[in-house]
C-alpha atoms as a PDB file:
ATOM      1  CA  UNK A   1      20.731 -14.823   6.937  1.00  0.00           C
ATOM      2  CA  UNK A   2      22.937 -14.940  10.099  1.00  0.00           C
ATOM      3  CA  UNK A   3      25.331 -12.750   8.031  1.00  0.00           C
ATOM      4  CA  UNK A   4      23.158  -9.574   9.764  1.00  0.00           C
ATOM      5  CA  UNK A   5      22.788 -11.615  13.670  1.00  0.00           C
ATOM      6  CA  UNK A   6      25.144  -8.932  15.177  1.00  0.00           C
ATOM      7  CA  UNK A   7      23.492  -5.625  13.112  1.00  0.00           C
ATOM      8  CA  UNK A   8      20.148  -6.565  14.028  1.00  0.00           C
ATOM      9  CA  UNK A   9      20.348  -7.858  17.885  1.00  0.00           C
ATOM     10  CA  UNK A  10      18.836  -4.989  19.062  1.00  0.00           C
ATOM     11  CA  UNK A  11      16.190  -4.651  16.645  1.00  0.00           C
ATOM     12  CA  UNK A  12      15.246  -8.543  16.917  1.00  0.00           C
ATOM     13  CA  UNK A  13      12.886  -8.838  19.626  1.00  0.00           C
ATOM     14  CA  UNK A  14      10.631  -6.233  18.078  1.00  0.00           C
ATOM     15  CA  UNK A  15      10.653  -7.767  14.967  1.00  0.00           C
ATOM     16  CA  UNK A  16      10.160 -11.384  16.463  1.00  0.00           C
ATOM     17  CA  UNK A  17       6.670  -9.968  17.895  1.00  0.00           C
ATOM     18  CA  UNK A  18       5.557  -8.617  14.871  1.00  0.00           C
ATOM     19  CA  UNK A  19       6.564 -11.642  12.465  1.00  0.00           C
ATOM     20  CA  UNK A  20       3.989 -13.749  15.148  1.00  0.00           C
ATOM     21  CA  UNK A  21       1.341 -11.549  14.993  1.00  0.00           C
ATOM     22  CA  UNK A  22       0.983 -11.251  11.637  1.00  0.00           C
ATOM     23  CA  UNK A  23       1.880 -14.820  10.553  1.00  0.00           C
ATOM     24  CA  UNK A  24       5.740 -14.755   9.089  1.00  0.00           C
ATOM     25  CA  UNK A  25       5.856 -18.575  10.046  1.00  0.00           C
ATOM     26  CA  UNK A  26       3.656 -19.286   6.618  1.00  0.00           C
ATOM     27  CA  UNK A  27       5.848 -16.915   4.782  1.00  0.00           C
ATOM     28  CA  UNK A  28       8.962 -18.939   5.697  1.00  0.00           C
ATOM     29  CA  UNK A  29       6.977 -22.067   4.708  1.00  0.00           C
ATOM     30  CA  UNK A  30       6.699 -20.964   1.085  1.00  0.00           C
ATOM     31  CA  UNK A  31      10.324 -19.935   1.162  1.00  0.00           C
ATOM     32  CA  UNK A  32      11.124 -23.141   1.836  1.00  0.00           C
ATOM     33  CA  UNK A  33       8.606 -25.096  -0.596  1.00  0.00           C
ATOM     34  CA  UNK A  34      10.564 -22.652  -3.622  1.00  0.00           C
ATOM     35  CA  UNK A  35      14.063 -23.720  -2.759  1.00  0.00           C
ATOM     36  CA  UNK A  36      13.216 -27.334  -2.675  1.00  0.00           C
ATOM     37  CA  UNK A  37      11.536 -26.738  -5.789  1.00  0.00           C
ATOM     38  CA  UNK A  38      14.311 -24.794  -7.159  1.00  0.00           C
ATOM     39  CA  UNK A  39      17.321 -26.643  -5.820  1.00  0.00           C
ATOM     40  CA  UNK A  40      15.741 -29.947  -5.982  1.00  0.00           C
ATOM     41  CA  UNK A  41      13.960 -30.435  -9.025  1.00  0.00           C
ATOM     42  CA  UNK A  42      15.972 -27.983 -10.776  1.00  0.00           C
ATOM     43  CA  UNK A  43      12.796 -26.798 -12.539  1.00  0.00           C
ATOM     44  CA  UNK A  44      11.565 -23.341 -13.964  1.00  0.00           C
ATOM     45  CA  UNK A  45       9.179 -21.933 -10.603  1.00  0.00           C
ATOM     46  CA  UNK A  46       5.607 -22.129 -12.004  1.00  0.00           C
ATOM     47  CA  UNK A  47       2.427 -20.492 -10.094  1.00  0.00           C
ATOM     48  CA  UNK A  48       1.708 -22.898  -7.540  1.00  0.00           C
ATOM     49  CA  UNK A  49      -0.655 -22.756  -4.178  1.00  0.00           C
ATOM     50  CA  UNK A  50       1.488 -22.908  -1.448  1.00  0.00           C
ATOM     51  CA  UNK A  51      -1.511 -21.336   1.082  1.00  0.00           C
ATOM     52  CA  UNK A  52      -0.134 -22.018   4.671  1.00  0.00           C
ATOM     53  CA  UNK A  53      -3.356 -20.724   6.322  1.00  0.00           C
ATOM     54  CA  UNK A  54      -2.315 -17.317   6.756  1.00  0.00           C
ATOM     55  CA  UNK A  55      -3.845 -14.408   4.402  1.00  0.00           C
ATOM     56  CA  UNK A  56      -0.507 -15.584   2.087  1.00  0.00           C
ATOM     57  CA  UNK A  57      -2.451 -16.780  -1.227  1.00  0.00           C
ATOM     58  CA  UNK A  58      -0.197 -16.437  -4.750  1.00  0.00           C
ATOM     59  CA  UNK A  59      -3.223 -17.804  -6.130  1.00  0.00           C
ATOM     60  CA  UNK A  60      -4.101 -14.288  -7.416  1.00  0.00           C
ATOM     61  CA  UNK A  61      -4.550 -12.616 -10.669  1.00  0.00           C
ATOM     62  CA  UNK A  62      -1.298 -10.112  -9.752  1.00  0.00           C
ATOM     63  CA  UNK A  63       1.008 -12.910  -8.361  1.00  0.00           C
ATOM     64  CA  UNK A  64       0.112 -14.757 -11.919  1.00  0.00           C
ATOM     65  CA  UNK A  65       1.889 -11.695 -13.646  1.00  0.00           C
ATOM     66  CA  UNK A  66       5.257 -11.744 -11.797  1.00  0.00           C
ATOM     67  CA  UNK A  67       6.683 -14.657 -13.299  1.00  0.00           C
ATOM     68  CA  UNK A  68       5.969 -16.034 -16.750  1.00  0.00           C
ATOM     69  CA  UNK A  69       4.582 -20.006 -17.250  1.00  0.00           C
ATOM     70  CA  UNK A  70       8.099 -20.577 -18.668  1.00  0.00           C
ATOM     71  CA  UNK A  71      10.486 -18.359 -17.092  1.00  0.00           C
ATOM     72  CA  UNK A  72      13.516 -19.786 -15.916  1.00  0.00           C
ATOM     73  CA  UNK A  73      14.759 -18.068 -12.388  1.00  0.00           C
ATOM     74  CA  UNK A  74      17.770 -18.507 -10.464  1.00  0.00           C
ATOM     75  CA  UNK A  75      17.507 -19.060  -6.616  1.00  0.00           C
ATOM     76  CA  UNK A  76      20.292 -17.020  -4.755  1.00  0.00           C
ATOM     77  CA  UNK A  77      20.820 -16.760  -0.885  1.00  0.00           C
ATOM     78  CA  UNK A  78      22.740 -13.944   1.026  1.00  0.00           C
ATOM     79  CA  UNK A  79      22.698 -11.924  -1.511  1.00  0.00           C
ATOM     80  CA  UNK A  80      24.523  -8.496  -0.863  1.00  0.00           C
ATOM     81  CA  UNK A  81      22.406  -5.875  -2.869  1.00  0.00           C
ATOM     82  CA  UNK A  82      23.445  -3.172  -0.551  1.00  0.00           C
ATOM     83  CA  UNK A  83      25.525  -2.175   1.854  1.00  0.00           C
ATOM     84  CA  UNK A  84      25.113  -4.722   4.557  1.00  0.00           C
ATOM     85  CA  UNK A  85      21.402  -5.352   2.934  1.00  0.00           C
ATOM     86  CA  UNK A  86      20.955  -9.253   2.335  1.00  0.00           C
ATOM     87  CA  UNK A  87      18.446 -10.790   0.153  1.00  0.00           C
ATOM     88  CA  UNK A  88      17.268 -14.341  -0.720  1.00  0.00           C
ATOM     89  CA  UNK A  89      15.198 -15.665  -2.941  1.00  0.00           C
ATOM     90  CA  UNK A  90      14.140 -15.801  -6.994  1.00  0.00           C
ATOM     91  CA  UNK A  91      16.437 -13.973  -9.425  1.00  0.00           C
ATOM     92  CA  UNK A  92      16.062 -13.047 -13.013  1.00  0.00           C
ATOM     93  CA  UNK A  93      19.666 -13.783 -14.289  1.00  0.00           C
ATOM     94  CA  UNK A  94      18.766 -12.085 -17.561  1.00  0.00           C
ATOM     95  CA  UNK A  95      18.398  -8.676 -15.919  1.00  0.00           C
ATOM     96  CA  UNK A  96      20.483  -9.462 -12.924  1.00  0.00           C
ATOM     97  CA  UNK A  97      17.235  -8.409 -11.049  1.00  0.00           C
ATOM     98  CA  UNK A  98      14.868  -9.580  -8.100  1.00  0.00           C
ATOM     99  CA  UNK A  99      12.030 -11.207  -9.704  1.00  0.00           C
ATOM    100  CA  UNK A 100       9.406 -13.997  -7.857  1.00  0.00           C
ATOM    101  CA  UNK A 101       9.386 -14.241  -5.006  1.00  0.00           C
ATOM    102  CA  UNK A 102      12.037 -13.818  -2.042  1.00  0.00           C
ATOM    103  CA  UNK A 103      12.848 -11.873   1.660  1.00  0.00           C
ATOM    104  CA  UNK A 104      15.303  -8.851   2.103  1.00  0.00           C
ATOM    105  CA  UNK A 105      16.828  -8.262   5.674  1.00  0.00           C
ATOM    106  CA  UNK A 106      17.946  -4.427   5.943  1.00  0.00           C
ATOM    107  CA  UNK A 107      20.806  -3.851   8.397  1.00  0.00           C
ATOM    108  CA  UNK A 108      18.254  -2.473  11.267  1.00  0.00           C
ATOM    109  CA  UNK A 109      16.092  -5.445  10.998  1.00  0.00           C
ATOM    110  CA  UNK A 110      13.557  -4.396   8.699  1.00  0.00           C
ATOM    111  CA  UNK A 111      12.264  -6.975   6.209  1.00  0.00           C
ATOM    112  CA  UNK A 112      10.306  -7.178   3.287  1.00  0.00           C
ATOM    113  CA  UNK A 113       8.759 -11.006   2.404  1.00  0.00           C
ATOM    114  CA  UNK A 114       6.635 -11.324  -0.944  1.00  0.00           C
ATOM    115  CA  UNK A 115       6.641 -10.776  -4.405  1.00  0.00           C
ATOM    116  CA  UNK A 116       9.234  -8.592  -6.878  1.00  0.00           C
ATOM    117  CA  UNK A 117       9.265  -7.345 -10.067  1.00  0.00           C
ATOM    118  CA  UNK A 118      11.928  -5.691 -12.008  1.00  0.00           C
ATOM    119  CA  UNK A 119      13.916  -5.004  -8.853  1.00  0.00           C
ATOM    120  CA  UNK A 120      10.991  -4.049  -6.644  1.00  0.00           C
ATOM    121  CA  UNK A 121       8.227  -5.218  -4.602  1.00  0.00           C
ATOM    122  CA  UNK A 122       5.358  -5.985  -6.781  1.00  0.00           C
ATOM    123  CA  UNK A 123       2.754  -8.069  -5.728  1.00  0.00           C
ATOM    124  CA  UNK A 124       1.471  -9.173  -2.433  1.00  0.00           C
ATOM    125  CA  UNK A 125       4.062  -8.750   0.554  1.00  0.00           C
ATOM    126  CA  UNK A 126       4.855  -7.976   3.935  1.00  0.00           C
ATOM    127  CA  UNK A 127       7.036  -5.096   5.257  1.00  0.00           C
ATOM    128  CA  UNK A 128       8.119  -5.293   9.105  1.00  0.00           C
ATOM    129  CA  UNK A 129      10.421  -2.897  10.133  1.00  0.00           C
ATOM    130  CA  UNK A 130      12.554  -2.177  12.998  1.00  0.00           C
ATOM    131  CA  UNK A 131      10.742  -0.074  15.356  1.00  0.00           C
ATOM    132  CA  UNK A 132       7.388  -2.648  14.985  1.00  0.00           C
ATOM    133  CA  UNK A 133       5.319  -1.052  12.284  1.00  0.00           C
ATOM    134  CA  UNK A 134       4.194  -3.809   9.581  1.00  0.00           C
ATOM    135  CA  UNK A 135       2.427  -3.345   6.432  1.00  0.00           C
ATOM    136  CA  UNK A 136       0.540  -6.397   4.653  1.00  0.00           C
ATOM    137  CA  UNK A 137      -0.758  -6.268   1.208  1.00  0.00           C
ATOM    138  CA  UNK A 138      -0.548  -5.274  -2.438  1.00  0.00           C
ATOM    139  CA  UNK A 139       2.788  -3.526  -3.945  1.00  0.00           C
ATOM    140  CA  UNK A 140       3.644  -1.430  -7.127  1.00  0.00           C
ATOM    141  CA  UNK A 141       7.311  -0.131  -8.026  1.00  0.00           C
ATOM    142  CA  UNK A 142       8.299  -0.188  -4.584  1.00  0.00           C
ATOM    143  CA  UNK A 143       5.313   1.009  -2.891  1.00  0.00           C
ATOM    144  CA  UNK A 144       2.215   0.467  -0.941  1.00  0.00           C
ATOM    145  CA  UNK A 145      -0.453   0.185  -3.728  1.00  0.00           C
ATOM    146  CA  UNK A 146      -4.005  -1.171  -3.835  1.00  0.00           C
ATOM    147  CA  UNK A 147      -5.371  -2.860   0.020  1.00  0.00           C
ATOM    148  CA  UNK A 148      -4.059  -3.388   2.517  1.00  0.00           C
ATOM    149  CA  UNK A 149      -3.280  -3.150   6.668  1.00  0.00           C
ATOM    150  CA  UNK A 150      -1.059  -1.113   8.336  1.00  0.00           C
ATOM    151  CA  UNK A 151      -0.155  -2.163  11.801  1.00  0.00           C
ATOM    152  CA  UNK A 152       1.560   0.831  13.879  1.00  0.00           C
ATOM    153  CA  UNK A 153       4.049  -0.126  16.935  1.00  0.00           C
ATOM    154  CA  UNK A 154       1.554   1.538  19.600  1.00  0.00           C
ATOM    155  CA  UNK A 155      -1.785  -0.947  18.365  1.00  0.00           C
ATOM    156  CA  UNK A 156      -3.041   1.116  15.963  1.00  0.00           C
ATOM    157  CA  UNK A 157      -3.537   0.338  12.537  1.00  0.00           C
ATOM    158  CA  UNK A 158      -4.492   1.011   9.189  1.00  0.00           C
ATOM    159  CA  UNK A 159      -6.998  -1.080   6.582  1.00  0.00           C
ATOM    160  CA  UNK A 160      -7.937   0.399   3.469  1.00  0.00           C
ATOM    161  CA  UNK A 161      -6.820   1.334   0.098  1.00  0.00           C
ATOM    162  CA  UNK A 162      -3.027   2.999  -0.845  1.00  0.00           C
ATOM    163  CA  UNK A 163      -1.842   4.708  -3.991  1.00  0.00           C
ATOM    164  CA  UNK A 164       1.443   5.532  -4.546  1.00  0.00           C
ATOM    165  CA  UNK A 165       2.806   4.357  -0.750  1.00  0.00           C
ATOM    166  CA  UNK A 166      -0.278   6.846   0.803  1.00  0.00           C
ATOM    167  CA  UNK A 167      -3.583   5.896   2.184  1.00  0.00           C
ATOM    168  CA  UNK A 168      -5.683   7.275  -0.650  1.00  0.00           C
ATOM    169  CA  UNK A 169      -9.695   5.642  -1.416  1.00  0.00           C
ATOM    170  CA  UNK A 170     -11.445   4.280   1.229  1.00  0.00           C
ATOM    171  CA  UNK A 171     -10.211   2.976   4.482  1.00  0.00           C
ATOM    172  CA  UNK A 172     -10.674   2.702   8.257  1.00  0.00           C
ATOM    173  CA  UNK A 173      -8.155   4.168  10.448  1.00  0.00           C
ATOM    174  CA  UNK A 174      -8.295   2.632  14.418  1.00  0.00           C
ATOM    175  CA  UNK A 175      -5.945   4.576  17.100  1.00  0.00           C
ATOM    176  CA  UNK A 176      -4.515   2.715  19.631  1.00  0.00           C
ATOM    177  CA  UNK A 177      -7.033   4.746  22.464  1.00  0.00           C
ATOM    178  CA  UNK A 178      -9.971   3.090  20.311  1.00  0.00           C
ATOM    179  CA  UNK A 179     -11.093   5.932  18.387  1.00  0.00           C
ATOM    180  CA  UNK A 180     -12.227   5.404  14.873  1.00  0.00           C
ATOM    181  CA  UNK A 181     -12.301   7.176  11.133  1.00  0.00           C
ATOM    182  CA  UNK A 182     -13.905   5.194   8.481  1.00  0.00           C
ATOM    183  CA  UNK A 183     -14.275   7.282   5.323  1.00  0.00           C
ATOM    184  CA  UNK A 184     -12.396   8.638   2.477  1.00  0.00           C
ATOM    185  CA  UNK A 185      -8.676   9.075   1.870  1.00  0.00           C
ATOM    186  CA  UNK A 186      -6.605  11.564  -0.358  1.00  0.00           C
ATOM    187  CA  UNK A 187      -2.460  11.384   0.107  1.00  0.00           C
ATOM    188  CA  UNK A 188      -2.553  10.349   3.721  1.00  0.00           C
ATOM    189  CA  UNK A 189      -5.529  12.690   4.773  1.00  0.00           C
ATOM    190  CA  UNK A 190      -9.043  12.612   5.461  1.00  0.00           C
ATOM    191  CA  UNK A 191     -10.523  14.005   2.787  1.00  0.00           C
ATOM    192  CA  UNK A 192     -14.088  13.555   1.318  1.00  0.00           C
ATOM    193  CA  UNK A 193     -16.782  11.964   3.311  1.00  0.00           C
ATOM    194  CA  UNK A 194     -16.517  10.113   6.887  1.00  0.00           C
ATOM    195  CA  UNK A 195     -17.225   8.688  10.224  1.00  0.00           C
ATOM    196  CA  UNK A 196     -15.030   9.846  13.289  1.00  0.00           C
ATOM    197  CA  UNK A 197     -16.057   7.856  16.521  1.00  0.00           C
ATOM    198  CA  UNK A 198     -14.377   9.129  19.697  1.00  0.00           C
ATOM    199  CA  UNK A 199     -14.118   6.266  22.700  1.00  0.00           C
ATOM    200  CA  UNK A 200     -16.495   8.117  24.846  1.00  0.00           C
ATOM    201  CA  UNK A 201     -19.534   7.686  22.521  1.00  0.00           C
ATOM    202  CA  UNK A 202     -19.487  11.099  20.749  1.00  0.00           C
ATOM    203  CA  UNK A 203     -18.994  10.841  16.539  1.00  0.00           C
ATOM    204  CA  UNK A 204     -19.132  13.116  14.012  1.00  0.00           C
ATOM    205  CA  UNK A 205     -20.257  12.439  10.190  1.00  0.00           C
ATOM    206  CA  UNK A 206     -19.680  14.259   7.315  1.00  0.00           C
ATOM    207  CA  UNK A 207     -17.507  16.022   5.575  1.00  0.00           C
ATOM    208  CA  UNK A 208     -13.679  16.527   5.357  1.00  0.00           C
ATOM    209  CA  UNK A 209     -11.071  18.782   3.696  1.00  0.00           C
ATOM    210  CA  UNK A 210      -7.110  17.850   4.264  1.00  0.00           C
ATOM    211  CA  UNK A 211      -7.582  16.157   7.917  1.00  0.00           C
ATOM    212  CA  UNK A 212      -9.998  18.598   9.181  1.00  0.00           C
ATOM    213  CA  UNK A 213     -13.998  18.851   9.113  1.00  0.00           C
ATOM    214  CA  UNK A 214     -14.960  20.757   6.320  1.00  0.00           C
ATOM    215  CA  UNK A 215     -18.580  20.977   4.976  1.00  0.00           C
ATOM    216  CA  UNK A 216     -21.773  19.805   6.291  1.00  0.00           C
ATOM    217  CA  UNK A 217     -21.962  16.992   8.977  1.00  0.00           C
ATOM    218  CA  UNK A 218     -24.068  15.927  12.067  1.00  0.00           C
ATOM    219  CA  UNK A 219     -22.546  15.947  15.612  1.00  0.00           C
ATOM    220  CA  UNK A 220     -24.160  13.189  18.001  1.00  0.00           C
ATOM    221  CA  UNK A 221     -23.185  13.180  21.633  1.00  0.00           C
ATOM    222  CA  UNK A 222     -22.826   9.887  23.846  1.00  0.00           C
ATOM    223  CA  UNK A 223     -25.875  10.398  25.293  1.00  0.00           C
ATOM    224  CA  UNK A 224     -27.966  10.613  22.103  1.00  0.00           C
ATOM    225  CA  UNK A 225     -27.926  14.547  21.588  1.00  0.00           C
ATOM    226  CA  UNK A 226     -26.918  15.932  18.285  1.00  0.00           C
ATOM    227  CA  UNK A 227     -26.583  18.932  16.316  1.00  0.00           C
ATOM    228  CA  UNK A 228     -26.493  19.758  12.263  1.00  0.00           C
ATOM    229  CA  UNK A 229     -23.555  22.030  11.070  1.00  0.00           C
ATOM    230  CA  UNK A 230     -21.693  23.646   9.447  1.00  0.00           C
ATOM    231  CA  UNK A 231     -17.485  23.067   9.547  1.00  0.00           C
ATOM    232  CA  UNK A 232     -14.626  25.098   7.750  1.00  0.00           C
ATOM    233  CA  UNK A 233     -11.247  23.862   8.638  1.00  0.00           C
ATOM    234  CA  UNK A 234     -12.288  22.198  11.471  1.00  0.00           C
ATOM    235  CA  UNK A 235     -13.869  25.044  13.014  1.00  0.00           C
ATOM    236  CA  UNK A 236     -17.627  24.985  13.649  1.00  0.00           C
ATOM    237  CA  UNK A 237     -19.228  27.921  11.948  1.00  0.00           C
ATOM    238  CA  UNK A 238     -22.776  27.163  11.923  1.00  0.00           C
ATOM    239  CA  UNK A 239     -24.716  25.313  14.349  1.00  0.00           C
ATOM    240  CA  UNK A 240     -28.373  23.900  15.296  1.00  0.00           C
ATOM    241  CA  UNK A 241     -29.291  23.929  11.366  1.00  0.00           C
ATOM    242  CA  UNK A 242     -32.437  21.583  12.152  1.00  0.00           C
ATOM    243  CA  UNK A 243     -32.683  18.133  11.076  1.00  0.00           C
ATOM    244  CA  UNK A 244     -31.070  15.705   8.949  1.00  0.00           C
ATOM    245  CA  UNK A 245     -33.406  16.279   6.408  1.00  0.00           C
ATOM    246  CA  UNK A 246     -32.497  19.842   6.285  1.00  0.00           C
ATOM    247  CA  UNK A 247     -29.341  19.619   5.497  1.00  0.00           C
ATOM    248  CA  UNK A 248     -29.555  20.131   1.777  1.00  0.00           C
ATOM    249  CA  UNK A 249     -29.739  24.142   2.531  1.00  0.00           C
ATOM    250  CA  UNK A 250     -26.828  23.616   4.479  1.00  0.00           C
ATOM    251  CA  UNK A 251     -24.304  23.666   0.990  1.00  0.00           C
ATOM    252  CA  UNK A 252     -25.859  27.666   0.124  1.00  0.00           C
ATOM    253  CA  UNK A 253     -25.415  29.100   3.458  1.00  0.00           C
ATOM    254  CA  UNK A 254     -21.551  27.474   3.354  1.00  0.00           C
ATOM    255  CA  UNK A 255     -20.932  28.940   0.080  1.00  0.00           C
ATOM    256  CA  UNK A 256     -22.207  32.243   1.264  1.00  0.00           C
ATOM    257  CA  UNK A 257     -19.669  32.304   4.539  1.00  0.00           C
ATOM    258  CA  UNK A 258     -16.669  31.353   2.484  1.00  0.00           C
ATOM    259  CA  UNK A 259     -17.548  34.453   0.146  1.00  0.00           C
ATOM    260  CA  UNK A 260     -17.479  36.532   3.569  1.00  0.00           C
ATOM    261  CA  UNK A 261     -13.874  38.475   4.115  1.00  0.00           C
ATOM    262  CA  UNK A 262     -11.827  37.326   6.375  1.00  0.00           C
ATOM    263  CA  UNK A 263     -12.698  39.659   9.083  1.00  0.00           C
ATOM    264  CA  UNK A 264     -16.344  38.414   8.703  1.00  0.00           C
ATOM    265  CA  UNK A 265     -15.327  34.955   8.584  1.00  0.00           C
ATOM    266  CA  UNK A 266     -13.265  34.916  11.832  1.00  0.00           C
ATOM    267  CA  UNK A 267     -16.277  37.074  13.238  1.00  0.00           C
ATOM    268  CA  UNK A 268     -18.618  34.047  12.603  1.00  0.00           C
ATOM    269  CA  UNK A 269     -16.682  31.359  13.986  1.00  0.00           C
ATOM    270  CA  UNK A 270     -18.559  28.993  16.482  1.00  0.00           C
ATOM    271  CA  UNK A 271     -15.965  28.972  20.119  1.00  0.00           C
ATOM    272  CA  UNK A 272     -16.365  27.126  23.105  1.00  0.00           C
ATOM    273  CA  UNK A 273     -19.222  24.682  24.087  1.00  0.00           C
ATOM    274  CA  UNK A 274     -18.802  21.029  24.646  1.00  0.00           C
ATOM    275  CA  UNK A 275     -18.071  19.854  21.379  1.00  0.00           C
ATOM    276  CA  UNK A 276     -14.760  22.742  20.554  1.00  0.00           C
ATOM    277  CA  UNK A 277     -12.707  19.728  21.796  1.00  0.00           C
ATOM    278  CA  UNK A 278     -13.671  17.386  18.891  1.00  0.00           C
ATOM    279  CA  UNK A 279     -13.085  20.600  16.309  1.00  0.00           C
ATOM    280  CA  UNK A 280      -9.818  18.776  15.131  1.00  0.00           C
ATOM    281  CA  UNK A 281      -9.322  15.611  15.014  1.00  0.00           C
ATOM    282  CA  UNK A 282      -6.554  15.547  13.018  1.00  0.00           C
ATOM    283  CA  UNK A 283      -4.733  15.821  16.916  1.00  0.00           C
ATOM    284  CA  UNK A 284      -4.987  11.695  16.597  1.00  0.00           C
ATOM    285  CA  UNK A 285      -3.011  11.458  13.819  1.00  0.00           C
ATOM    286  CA  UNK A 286       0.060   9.452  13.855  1.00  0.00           C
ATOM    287  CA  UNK A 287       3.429  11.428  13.143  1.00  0.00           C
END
């Protein structure tokens, strides 16, 4: 691997950081445990447990289906499979492929250590790049897919459920200034229902539509206060509904406002007041 010391100086530091944060050490300790295996006892890799205490566990019903009981794999190291992109680890020599398990080092820095299949990251792995963003957890065809954590370069971070490289299901969003969303996901969005806590004590819950509130949902202030509404694309259109447990009339009057024109509509919106600076929170998004 010292074949990319001089491309990825710069980047090395960073990456450094985030390999001890999130455990690489154990990664590098199954690495090793496969090439003595491989290089050693010149025998076929099998499913083994080689759990070194970090969440690293091939002991799983998708690390099972990467490599078959019997399949023979080749062990290669500075591999070239790019330009100036070096890999090590299992190979299928039938289909000249990655398979099993093994690390690629891009020429920035960026790594990916865990499982591949057919080419491509399958499995359980870990993706650090460059600039100190690191994802942990399940893989399909190249792409975030199933659980896992995002860890952004500025302390925020990302645990939940992806689909197709997105956050899509249910997950819990933290930004690095300590606010919260804990809800549903659709292609990187808020979408469906959720929780947004701001650091001062205010949250909203309810409803959301592409990032922005969007439906019914309750407004509670830091000091206890709260108010039943009304949202449509993160505007407030309806306020001081009543209770909770009136909120099940909330869904007609909705209905009725989006049939208004659009003259009407923008007639009807809620402005100002304490709470028009929580109207979008999609403003603590990451780029």
């Amino acid at each position: 691997m010292q074949v990319l010391s001089s491309l990825c100086e710069s980047h090395s530091h960073t990456v450094r950081r985030v390999e001890k944060k999130i455990g690489f050490q154990s990664i590098l300790a199954a690495l090793r445990e496969i090439i003595e295996i491989q290089s050693i006892k010149n025998i076929p890799s099998k499913k083994r447990n080689i759990h070194r205490g970090a969440s690293l566990d091939f002991e799983t019903n998708e690390a099972a289906g990467m490599i078959k009981p019997n399949q023979a794999l080749d062990f290669m190291t500075n591999i070239k499979v790019q330009s100036n992109t070096i890999y090590t680890g299992q190979f299928d020599p039938t289909t000249s492929t990655k398979q099993g398990f093994g690390i690629q080092i891009w020429p920035d820095g960026s790594k990916y250590v865990g499982l591949w299949l057919q080419g491509k990251a399958s499995g359980f792995g870990r993706f650090i790049l460059a600039d100190g963003d690191a994802y942990e957890g399940s893989w399909l065809d190249g792409k975030a897919h199933g659980t896992g954590i995002y860890f952004y370069a500025d302390g925020a971070h990302y645990q939940g459920e992806y689909r197709d490289g997105k956050k899509h299901g249910k997950g819990c969003f933290t930004w690095s200034d300590g606010a919260t969303y804990s809800g549903e996901w659709q292609a990187n969005k808020m979408h469906g229902y959720g929780v947004f806590r701001l650091p001062d004590g205010r949250k909203y819950e309810g409803e959301y539509s592409n990032d922005r509130k969007h439906g019914k949902g309750v407004f509670t202030y830091a000091d206890g206060r709260r108010k039943d509404g009304v949202w449509q694309n993160g505007k407030q259109i309806r306020s001081n509904i009543g209770t909770k447990r009136d909120l099940g009339n909330v869904s007609n009057i909705l209905e009725t406002t989006m049939n208004r024109s659009q003259r009407q509509f923008h007639q009807s919106l809620v402005s100002g007041g304490p709470e028009s600076t929580f109207t979008d929170s999609s403003r603590y998004l990451p780029l």
